[in-house]
N, C-alpha and C. Protein backbone atom coordinates (compact mmCIF):
# COMPACT_ATOMS: atom_id res chain seq x y z
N UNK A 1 -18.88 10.76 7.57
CA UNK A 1 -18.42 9.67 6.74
C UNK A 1 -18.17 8.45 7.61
N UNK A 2 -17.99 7.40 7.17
CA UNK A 2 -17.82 6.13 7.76
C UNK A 2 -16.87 5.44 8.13
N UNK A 3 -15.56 6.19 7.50
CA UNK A 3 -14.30 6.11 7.75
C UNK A 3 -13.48 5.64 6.28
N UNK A 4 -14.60 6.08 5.81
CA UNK A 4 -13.87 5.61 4.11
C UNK A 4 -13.89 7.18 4.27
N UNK A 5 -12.72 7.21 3.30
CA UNK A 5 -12.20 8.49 2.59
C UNK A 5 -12.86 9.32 1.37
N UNK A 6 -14.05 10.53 1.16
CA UNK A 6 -14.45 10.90 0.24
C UNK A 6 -13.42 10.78 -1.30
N UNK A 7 -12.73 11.08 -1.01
CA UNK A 7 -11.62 10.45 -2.26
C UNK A 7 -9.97 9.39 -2.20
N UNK A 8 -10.03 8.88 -2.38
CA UNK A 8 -8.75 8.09 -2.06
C UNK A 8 -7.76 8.67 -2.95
N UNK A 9 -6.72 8.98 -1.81
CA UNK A 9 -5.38 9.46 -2.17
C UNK A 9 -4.40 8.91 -2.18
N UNK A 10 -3.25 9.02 -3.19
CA UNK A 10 -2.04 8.21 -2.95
C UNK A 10 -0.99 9.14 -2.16
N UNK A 11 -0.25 8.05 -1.50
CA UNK A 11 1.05 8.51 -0.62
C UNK A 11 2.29 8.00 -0.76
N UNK A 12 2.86 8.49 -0.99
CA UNK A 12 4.96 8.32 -0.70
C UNK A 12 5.40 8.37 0.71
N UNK A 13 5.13 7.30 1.54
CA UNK A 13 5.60 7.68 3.06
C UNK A 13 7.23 7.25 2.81
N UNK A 14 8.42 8.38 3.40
CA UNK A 14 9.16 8.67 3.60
C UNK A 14 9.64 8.24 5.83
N UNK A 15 10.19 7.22 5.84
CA UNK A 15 10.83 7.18 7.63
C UNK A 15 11.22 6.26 7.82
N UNK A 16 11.78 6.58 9.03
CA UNK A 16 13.03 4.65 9.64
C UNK A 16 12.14 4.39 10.47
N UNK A 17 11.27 4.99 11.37
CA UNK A 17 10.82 4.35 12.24
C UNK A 17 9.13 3.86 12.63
N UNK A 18 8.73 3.15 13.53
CA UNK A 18 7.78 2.55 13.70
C UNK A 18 6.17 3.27 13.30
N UNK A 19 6.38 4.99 13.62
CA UNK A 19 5.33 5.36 13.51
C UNK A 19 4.96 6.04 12.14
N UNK A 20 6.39 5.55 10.69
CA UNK A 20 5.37 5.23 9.58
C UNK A 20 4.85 4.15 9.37
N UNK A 21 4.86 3.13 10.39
CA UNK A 21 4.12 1.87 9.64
C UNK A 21 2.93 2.06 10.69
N UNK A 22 2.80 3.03 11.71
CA UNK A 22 1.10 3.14 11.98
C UNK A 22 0.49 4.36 11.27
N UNK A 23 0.94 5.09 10.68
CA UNK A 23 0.79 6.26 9.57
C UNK A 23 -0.03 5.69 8.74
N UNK A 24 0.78 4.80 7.97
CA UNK A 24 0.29 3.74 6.58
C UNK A 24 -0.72 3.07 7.14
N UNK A 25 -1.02 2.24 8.15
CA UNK A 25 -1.98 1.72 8.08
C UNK A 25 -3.44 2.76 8.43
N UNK A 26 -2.88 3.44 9.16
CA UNK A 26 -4.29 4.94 9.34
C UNK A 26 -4.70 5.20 8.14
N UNK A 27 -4.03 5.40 7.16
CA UNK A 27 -3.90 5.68 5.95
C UNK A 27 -4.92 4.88 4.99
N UNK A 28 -4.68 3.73 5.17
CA UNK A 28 -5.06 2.58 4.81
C UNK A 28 -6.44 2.09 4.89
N UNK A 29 -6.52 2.33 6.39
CA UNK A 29 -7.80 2.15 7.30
C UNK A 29 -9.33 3.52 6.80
N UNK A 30 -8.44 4.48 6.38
CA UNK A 30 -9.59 5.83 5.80
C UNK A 30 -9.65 5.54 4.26
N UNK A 31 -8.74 4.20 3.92
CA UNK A 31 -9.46 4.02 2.26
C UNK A 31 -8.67 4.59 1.07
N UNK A 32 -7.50 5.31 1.86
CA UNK A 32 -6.67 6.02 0.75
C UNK A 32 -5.14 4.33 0.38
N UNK A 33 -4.59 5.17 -0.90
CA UNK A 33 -3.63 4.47 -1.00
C UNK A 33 -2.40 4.51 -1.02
N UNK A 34 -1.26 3.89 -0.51
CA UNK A 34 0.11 3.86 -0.22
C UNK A 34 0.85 3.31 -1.52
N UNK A 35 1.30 4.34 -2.34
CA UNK A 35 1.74 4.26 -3.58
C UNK A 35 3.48 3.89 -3.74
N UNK A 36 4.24 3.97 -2.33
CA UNK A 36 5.41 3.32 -2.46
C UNK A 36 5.87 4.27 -0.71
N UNK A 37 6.71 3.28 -0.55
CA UNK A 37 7.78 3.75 0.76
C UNK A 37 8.90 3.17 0.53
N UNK A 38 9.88 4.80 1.45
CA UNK A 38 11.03 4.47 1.10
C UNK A 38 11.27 4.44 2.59
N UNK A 39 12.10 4.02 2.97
CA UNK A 39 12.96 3.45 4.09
C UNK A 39 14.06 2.72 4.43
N UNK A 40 15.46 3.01 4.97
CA UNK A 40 16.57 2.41 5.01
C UNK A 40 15.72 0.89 6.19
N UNK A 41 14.98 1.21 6.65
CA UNK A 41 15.02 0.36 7.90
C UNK A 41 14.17 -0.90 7.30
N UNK A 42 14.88 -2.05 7.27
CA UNK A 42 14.84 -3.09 6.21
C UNK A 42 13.53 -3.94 7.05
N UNK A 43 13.04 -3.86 8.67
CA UNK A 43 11.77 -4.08 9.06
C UNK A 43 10.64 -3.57 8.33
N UNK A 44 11.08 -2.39 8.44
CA UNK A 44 9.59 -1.42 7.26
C UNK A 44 9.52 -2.16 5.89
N UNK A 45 10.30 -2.23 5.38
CA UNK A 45 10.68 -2.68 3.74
C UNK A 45 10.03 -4.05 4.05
N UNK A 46 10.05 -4.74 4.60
CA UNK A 46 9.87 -6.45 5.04
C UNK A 46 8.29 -6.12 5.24
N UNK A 47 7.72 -5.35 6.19
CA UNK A 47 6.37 -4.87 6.81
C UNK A 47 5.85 -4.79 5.18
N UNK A 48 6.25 -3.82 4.47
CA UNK A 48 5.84 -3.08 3.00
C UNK A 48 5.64 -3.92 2.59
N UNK A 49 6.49 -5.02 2.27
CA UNK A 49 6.44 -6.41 1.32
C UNK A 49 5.42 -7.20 1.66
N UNK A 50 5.18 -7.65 2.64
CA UNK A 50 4.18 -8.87 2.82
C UNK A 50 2.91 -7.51 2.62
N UNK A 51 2.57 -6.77 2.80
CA UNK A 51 1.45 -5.50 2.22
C UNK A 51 1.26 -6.13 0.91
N UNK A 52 2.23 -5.79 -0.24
CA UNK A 52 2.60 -5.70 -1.42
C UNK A 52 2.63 -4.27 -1.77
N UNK A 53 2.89 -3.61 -1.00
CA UNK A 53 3.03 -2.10 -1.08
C UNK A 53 4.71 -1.84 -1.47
N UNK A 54 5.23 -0.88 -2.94
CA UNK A 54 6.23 -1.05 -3.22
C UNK A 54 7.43 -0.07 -2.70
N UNK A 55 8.19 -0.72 -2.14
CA UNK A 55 9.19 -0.04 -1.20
C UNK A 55 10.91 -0.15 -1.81
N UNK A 56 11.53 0.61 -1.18
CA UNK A 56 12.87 0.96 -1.61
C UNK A 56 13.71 1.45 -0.68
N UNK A 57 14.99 1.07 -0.53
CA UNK A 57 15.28 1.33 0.62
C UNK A 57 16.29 3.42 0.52
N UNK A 58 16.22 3.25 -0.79
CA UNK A 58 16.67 5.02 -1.15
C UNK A 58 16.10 5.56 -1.86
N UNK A 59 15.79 7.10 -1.47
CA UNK A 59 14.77 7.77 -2.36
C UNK A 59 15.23 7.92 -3.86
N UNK A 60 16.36 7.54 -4.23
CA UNK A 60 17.36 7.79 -5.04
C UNK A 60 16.68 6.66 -6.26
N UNK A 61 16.49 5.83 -5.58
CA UNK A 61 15.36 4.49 -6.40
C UNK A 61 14.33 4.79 -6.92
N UNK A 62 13.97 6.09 -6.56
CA UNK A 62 12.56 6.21 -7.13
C UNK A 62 12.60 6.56 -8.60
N UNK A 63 13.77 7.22 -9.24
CA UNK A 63 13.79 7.71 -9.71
C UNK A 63 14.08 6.75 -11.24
N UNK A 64 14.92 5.89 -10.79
CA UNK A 64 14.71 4.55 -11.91
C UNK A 64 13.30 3.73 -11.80
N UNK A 65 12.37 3.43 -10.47
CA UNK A 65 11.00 3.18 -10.55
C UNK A 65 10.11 3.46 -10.18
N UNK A 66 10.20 5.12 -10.48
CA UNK A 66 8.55 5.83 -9.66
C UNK A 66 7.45 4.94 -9.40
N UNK A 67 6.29 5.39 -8.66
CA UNK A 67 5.10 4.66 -8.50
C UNK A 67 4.27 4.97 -10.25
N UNK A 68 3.81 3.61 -10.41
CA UNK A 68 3.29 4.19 -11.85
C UNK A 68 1.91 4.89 -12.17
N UNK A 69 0.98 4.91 -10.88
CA UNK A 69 0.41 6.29 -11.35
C UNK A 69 0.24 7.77 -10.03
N UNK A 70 1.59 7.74 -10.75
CA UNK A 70 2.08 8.66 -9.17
C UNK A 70 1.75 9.26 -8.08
N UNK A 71 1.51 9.75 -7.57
CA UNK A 71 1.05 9.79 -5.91
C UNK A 71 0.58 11.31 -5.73
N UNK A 72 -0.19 11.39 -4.70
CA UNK A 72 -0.66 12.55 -4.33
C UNK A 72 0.15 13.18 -3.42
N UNK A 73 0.67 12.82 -2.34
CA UNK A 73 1.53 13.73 -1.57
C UNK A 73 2.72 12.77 -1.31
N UNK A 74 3.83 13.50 -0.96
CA UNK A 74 4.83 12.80 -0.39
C UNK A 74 5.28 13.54 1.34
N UNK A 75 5.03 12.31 1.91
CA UNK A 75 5.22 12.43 3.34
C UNK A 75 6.22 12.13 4.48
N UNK A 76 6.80 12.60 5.29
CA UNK A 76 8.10 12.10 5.86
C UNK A 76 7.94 11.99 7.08
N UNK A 77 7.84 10.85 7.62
CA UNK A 77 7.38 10.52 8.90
C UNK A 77 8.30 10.62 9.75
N UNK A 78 8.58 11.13 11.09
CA UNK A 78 9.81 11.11 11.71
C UNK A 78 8.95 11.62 13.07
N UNK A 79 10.15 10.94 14.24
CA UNK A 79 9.81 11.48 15.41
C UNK A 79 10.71 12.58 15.72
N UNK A 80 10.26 13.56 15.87
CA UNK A 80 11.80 14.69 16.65
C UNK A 80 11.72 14.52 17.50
N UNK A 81 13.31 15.03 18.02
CA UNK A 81 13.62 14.65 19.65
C UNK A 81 13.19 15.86 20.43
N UNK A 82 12.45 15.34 21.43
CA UNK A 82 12.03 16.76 22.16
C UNK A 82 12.88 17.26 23.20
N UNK A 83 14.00 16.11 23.09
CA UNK A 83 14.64 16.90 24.54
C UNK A 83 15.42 18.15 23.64
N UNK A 84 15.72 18.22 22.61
CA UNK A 84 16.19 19.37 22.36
C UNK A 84 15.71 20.78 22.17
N UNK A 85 14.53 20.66 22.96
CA UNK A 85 13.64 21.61 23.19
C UNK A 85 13.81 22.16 24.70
């Protein structure tokens, strides 16, 4: 394939930090679609906005404005700490 996605999928990315907003754009880049993110971290939310990709800063929000044709997976981006390994 060419880097388009045989089917485009929607996503709920779920994280505070930097490497859901290179998630989303990977995402993005294979042709699928980013159907809403939630994130306390008001950079992401700001990043989301100028997108026009619809964001919230609690998952708790979704629930008064789901994505309206709802999403294929929901994903939670996070780094774990490895020193606790």
């Amino acid at each position: 394939m060419n880097g388009q996605a045989a089917r485009s999928l929607g996503f709920l990315l779920l994280g505070e930090q930097s490497l859901l907003v290179r998630c989303a754009e990977r995402l993005l880049e294979q042709g699928h679609r980013i159907d809403g993110i939630v994130s306390e971290d008001r950079r992401i939310r700001e990043w989301a906005t100028r997108l026009g990709l619809p964001c919230h800063a609690r998952f708790e929000a979704l629930q008064a404005e789901p994505p309206a044709g709802g999403f294929d997976y929901l994903l939670k981006v996070r780094v774990r700490d490895m020193a606790a390994y």
